[in-house]
Protein backbone atom coordinates (compact mmCIF):
# COMPACT_ATOMS: atom_id res chain seq x y z
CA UNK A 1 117.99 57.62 -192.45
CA UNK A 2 119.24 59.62 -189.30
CA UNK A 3 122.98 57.97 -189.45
CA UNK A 4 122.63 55.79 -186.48
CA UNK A 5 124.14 53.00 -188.59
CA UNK A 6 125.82 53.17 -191.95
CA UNK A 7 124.27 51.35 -195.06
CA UNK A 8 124.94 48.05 -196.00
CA UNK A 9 124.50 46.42 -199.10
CA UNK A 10 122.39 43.39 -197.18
CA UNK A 11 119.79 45.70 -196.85
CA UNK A 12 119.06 46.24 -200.48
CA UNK A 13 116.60 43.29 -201.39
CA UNK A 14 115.41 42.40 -204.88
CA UNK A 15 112.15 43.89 -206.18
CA UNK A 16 109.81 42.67 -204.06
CA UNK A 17 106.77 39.85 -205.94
CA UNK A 18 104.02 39.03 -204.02
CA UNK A 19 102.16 37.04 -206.63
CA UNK A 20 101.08 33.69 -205.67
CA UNK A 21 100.98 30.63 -207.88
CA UNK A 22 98.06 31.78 -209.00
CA UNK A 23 98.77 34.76 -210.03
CA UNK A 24 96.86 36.98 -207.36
CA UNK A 25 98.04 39.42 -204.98
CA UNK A 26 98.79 38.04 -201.20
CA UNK A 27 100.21 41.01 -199.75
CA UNK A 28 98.45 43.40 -197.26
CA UNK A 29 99.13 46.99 -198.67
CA UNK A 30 101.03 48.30 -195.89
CA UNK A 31 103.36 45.68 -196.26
CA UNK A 32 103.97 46.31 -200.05
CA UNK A 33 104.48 49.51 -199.33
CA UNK A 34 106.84 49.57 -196.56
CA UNK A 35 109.04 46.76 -197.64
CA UNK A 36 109.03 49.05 -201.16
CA UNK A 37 110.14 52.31 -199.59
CA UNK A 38 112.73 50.65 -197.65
CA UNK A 39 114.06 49.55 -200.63
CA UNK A 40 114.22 52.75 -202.74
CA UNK A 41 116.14 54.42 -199.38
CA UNK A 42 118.48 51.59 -199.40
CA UNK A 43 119.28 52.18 -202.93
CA UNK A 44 119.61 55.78 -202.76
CA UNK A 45 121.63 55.19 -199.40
CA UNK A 46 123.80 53.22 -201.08
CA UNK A 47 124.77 55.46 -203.56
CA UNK A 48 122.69 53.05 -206.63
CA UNK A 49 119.59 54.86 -207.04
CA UNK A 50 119.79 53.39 -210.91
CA UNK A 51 118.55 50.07 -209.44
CA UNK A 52 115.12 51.47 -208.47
CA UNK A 53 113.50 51.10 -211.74
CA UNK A 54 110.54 52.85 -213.21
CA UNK A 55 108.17 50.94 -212.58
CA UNK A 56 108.85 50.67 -208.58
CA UNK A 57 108.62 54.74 -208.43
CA UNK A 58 104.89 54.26 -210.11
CA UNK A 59 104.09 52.02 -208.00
CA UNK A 60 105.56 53.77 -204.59
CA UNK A 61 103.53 56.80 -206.03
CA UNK A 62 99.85 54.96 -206.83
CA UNK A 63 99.84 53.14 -203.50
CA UNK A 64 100.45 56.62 -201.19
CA UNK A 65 97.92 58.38 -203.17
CA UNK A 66 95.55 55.39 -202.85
CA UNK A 67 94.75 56.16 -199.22
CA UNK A 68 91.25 57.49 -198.35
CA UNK A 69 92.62 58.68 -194.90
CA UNK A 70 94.52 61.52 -194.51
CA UNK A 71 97.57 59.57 -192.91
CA UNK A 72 98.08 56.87 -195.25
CA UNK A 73 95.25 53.93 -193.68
CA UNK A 74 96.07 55.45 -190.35
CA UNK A 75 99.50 54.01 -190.25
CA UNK A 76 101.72 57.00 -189.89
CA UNK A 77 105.36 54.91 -189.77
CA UNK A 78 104.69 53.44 -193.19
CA UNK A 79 103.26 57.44 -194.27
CA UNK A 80 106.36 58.47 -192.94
CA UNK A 81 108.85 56.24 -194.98
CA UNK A 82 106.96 56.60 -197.90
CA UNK A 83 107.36 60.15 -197.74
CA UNK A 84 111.17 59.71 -197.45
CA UNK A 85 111.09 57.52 -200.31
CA UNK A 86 109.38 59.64 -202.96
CA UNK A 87 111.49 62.64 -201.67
CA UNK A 88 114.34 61.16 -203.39
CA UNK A 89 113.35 60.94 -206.67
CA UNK A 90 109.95 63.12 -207.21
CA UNK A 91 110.70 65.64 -204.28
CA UNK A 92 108.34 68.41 -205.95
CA UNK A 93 105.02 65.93 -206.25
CA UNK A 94 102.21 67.06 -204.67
CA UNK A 95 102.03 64.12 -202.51
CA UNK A 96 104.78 65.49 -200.78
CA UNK A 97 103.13 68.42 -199.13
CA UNK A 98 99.92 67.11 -199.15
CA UNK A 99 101.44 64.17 -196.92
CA UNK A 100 103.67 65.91 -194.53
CA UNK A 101 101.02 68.13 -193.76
CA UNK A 102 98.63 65.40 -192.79
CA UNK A 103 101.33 63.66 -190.83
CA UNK A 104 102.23 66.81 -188.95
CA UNK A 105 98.31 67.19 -187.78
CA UNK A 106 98.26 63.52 -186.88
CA UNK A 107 100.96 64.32 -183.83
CA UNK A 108 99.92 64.71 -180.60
CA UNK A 109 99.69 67.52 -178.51
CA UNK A 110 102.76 66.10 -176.45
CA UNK A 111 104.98 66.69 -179.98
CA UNK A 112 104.98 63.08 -180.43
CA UNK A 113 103.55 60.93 -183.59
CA UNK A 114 101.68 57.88 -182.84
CA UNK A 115 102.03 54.75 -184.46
CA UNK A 116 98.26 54.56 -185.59
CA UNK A 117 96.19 57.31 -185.58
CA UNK A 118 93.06 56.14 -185.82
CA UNK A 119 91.30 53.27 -184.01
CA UNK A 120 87.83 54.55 -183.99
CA UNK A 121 86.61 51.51 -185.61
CA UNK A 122 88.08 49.33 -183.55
CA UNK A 123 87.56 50.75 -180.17
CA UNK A 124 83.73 51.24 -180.81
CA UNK A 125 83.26 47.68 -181.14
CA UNK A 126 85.29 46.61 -178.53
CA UNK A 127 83.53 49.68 -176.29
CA UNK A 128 79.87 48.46 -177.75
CA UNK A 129 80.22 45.01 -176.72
CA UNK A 130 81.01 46.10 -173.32
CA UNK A 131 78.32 48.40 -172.43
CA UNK A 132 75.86 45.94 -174.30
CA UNK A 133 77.13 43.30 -171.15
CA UNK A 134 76.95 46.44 -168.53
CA UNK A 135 73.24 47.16 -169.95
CA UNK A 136 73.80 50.52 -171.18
CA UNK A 137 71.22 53.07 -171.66
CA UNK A 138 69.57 51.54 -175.48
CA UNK A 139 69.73 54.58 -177.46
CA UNK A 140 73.49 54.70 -177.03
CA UNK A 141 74.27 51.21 -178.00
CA UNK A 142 72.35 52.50 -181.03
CA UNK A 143 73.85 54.69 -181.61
CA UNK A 144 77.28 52.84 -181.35
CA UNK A 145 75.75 49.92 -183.62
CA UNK A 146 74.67 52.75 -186.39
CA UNK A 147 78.10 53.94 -186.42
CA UNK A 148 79.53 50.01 -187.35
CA UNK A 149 76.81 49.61 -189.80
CA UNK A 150 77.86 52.99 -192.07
CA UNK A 151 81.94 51.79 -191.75
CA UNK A 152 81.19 48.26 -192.77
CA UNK A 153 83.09 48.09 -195.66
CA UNK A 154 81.03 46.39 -199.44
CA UNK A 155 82.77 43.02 -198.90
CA UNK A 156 81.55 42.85 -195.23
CA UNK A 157 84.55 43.45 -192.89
CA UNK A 158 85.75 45.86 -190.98
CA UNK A 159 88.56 48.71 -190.83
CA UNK A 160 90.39 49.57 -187.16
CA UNK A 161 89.77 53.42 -188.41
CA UNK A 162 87.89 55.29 -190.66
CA UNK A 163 88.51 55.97 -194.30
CA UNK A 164 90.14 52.81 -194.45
CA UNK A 165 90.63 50.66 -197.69
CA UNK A 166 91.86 47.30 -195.72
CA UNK A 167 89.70 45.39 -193.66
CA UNK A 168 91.07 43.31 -190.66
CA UNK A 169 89.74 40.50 -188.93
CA UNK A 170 89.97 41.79 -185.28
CA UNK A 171 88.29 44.83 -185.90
CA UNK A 172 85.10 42.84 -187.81
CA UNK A 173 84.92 40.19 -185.21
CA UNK A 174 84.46 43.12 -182.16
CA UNK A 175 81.94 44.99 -184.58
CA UNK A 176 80.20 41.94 -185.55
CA UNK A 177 79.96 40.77 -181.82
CA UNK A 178 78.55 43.85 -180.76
CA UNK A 179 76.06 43.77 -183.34
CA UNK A 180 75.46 40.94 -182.36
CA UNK A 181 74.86 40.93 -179.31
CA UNK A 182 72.71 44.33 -178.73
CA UNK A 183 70.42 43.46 -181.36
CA UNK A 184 71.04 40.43 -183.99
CA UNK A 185 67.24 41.07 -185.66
CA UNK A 186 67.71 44.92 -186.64
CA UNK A 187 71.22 44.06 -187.82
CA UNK A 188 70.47 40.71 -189.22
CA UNK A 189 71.59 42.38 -192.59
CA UNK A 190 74.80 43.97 -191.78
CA UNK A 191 75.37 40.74 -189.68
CA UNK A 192 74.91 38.47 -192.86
CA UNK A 193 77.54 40.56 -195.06
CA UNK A 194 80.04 40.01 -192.07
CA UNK A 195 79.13 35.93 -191.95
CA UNK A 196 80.11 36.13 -195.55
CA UNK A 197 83.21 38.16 -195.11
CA UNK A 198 84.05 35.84 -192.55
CA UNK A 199 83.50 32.37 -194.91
CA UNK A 200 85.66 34.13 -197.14
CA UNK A 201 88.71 34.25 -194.91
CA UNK A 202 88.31 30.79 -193.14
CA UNK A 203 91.93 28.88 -194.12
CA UNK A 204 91.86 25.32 -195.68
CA UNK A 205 93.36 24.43 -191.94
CA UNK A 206 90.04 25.54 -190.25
CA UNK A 207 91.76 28.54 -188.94
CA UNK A 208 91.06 32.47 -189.52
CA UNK A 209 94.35 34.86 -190.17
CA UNK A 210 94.30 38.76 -189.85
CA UNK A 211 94.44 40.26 -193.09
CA UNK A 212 94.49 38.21 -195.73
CA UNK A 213 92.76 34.68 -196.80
CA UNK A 214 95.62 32.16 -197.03
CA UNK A 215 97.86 33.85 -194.26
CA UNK A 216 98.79 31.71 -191.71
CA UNK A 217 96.21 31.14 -188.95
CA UNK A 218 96.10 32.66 -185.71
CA UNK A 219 94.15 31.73 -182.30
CA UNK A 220 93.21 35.52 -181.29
CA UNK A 221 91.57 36.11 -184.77
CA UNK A 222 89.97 32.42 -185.14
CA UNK A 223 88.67 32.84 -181.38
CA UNK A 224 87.52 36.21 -182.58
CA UNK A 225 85.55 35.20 -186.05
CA UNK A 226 84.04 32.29 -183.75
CA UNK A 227 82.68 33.69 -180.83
CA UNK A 228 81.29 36.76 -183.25
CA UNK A 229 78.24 35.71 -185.12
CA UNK A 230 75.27 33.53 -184.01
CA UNK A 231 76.07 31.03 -186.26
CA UNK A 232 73.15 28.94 -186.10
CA UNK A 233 71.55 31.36 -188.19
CA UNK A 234 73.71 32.05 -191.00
CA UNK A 235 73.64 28.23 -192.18
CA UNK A 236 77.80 27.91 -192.38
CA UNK A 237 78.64 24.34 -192.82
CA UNK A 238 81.28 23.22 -191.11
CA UNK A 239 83.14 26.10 -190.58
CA UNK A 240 82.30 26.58 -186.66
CA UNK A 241 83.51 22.88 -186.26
CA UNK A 242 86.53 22.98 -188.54
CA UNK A 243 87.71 26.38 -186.37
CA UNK A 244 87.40 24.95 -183.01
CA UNK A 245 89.44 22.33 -184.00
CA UNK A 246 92.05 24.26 -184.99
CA UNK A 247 91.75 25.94 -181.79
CA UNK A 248 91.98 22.76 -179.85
CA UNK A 249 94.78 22.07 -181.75
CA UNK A 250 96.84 25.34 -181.10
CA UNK A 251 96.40 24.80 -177.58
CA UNK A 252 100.21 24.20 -175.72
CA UNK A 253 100.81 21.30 -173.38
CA UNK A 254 100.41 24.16 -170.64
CA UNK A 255 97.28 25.31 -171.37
CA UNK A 256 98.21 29.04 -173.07
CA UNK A 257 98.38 29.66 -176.47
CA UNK A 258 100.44 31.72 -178.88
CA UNK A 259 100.44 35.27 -178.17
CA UNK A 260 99.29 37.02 -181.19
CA UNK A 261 98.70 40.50 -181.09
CA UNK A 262 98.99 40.97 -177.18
CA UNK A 263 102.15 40.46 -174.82
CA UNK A 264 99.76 38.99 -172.34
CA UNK A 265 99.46 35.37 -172.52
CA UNK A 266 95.54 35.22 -171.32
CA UNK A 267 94.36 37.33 -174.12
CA UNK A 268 94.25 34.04 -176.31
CA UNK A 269 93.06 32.14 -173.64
CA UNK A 270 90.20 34.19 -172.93
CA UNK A 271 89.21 34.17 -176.84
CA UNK A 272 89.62 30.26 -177.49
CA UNK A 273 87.85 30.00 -174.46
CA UNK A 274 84.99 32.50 -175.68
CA UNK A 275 84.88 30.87 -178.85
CA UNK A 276 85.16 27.20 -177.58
CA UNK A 277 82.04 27.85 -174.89
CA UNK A 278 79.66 29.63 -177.43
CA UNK A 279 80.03 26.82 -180.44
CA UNK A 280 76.51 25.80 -181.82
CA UNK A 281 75.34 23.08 -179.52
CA UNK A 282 75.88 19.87 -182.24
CA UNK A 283 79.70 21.46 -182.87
CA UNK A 284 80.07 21.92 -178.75
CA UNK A 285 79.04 18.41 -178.06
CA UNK A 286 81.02 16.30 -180.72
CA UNK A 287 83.94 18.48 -179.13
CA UNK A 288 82.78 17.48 -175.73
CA UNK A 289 85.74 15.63 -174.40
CA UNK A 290 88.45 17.78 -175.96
CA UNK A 291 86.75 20.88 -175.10
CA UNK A 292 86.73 19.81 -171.50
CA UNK A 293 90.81 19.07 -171.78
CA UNK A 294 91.26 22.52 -173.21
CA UNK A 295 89.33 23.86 -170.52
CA UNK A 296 91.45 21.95 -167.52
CA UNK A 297 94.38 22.96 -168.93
CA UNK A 298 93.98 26.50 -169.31
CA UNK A 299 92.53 26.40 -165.83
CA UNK A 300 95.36 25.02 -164.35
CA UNK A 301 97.78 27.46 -166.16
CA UNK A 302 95.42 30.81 -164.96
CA UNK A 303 95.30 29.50 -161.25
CA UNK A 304 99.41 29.14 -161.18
CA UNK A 305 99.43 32.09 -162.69
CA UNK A 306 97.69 34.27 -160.05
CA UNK A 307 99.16 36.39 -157.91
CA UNK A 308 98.83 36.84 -154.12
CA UNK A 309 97.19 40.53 -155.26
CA UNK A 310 93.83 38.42 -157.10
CA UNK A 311 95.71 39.67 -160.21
CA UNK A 312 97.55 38.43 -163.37
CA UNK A 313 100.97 39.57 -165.39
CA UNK A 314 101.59 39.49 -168.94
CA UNK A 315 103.49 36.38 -168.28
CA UNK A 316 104.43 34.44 -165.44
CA UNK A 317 106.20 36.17 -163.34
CA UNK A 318 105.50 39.83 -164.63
CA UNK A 319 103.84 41.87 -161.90
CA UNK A 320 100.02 42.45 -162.16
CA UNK A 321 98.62 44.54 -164.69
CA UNK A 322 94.82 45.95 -164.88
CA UNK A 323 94.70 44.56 -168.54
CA UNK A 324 95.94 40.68 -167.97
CA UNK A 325 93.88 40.49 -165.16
CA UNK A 326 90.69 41.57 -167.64
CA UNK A 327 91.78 39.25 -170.10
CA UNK A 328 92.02 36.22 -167.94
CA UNK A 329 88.85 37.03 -166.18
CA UNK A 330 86.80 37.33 -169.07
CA UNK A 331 88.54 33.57 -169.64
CA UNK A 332 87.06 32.16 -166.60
CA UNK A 333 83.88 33.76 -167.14
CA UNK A 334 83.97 31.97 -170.56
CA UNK A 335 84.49 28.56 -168.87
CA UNK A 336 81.44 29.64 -166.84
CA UNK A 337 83.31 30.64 -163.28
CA UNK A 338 81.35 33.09 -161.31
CA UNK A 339 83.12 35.16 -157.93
CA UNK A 340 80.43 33.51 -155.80
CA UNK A 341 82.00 30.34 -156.11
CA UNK A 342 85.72 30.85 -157.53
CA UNK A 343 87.93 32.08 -155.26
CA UNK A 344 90.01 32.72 -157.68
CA UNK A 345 87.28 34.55 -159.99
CA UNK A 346 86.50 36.55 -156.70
CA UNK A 347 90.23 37.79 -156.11
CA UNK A 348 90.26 38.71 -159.28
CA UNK A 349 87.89 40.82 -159.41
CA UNK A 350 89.26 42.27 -155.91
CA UNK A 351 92.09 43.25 -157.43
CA UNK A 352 90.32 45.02 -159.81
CA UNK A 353 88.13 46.81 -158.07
CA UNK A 354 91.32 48.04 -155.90
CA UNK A 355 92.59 49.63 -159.21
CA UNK A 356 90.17 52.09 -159.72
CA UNK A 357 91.04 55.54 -159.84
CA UNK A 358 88.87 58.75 -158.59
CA UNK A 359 87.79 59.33 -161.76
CA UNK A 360 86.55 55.90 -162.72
CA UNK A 361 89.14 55.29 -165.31
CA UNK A 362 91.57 52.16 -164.70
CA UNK A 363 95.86 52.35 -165.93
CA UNK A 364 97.55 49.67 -167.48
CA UNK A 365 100.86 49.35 -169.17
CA UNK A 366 100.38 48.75 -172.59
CA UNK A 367 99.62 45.18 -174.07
CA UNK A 368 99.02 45.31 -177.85
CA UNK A 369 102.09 45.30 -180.33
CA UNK A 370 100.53 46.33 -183.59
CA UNK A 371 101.83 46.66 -186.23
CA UNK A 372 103.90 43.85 -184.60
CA UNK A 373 106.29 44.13 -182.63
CA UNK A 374 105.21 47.41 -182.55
CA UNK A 375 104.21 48.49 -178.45
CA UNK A 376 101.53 50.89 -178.47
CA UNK A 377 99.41 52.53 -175.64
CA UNK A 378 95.49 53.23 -176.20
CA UNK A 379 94.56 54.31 -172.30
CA UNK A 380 90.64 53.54 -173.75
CA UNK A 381 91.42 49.99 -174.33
CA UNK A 382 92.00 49.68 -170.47
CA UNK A 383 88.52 50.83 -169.42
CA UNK A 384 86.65 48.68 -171.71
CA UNK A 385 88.32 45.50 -170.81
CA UNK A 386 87.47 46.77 -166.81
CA UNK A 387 84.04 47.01 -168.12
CA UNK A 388 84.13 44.30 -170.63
CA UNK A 389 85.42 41.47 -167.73
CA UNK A 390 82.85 42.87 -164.70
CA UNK A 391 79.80 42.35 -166.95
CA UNK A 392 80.95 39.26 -167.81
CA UNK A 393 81.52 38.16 -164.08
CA UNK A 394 78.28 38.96 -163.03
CA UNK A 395 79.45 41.41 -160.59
CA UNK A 396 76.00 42.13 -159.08
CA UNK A 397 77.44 39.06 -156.41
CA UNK A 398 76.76 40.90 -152.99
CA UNK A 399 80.52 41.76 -152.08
């Protein structure tokens, strides 16, 4: 679109069917929507706008005014092609204005457009289950937990932002867990709705994916779904069992896992680990012996992986960052390793604490790559893991 590279005629796919063999719809929106705009600027790039039928204009036009949010579900790349799309062949619809208006107010005040521009979902459960471990003051975490209950969605998941119409399983695993875990009784309805939700995604493999039931699996939203819910109380078969063995499983000969949504390699480990140490006791010790293995070997890979600093990288190798040292605390602390008597656990935690800016807040480069690959930056993210990984290490150890 800005002439960087000339069009080819590879580019120009077939109509997109998403369809699967039995007959339903498989794709996540944004997806359908993207992969259509691309193909109606193709056309028109290549000079064969004919080939974009009817059909694929109503449809282009029904899914960018389906969006309750002002930015098309908060995703403002897949607003933005859209927009470039229907300017082609309906440049006068309303949707025009209407949308580069909102996308103009989503920029920030650096001139710059972010690739999501909303994560207040998201970030509030990730920020409630922190400051539920830190003990925070109990009319804030309710607060925070009456917030998740009015943006639960009717089928029981959970939008990264507000106005949402697509529920993903990361966000509903953090705002189930935090419901969770400040106060399971008072939310015991909200917290049933999200067992369901999460029954319904559960692949035939065992295994949870992140939009969309039949997906492929992946470890950092099965770890996610797991470690959420009290189980135990939501009577759900064999699912707990059937997910940690697909965990144990995914597991590589060198302890990590794949990557997922993060660059750094002990994000997954931390949430196998979470979910693989808070399995209902039955599930946890028919698992015993593998769980044990799992735990060795991601062990081994975290202490070759520290630094002389106390602190971790995104990989091997990479210098150390505030966020994958968080991440792979918060997996020791799942295995049960306290700083009183890990040396490595108390290094960590060092390191950390030599982070620390005046004002309290802690920098880190950015980890997440979503919509993948995707690098994005939310400075707020950094903080909670800081607080998120010294609850969990019981940092009250006289240093």
């Amino acid at each position: 679109m800005t002439g960087a590279i000339p069009f080819d005629q590879s580019m120009l796919r077939p109509p997109r069917t998403t369809a699967t063999n039995d007959g339903a719809d498989n794709s996540v929106s944004w997806i359908e929507l993207i992969m259509l705009s691309v193909r109606v600027l193709v056309a028109h790039g290549l000079g064969r706008a004919e080939e974009i039928s009817y059909a694929e204009q109503h449809r282009l036009l029904t899914l960018l005014g389906s969006s309750r949010a002002p930015v098309w579900e908060n995703y403002p790349m897949a607003h933005l092609l859209a927009l470039l799309a229907v300017d082609h062949f309906a440049p006068e619809h309303p949707l025009v204005d209407s949308g580069v208006t909102a996308l103009l107010a989503s920029c920030n005040p650096d001139g710059g457009a972010p690739s999501i521009s909303d994560l207040r979902v998201f970030t509030t459960g990730c920020t409630g289950l922190a400051l539920a471990r830190a003990k925070a003051e109990p009319a804030l975490l309710r607060r925070l937990c009456d917030y998740l209950v009015r943006q639960q969605l009717p089928h029981g998941g959970w939008s990264f932002g507000e106005s949402m119409r697509h529920t993903d399983m990361d966000a509903s695993a953090y705002a189930a867990a935090c419901l969770a875990t400040v106060d399971p009784v008072r939310h015991r309805t909200t917290l049933e709705r999200a067992a369901a939700y999460f029954r319904g995604m559960a692949g035939s493999d065992g295994g949870f994916p992140t939009y969309m039931r039949g997906d492929p699996s992946e470890v950092g939203m099965t770890g996610g779904a797991l470690s959420a819910l009290p189980w135990r109380e939501f009577e759900p078969g064999g699912l707990p069992e059937g997910a940690a063995r697909w965990l144990l499983d995914a597991q590589h000969a060198d302890g990590t896992f794949e990557r997922s949504w993060s660059l750094s390699e002990a994000n997954t480990i931390w949430r196998a680990m979470w979910a693989l140490h808070s399995l209902p006791d039955p599930t946890r010790t028919a698992l015993h012996r593998r769980i044990t293995a799992a735990n060795a070997a991601s062990l081994r890979f975290l202490a070759r992986a520290q630094h002389r600093d106390g602190g971790w990288g995104h990989r091997p190798g990479d210098p150390s960052d505030v966020t994958s040292t968080c991440y792979s605390l918060l997996a020791l602390s799942a295995m049960g390793r306290r700083p009183d008597h890990d040396p490595i656990v108390r290094a960590g935690v060092a390191h950390l604490l030599s982070r620390q800016d005046r004002d309290g807040t802690f920098t880190a480069p950015p980890d997440q790559v979503a919509p993948r690959p995707l690098l994005f930056d939310a400075p707020v993210f950094t903080d909670i893991w800081v607080l998120l990984a010294l609850s969990s290490c019981d940092t009250d150890w006289n240093w």
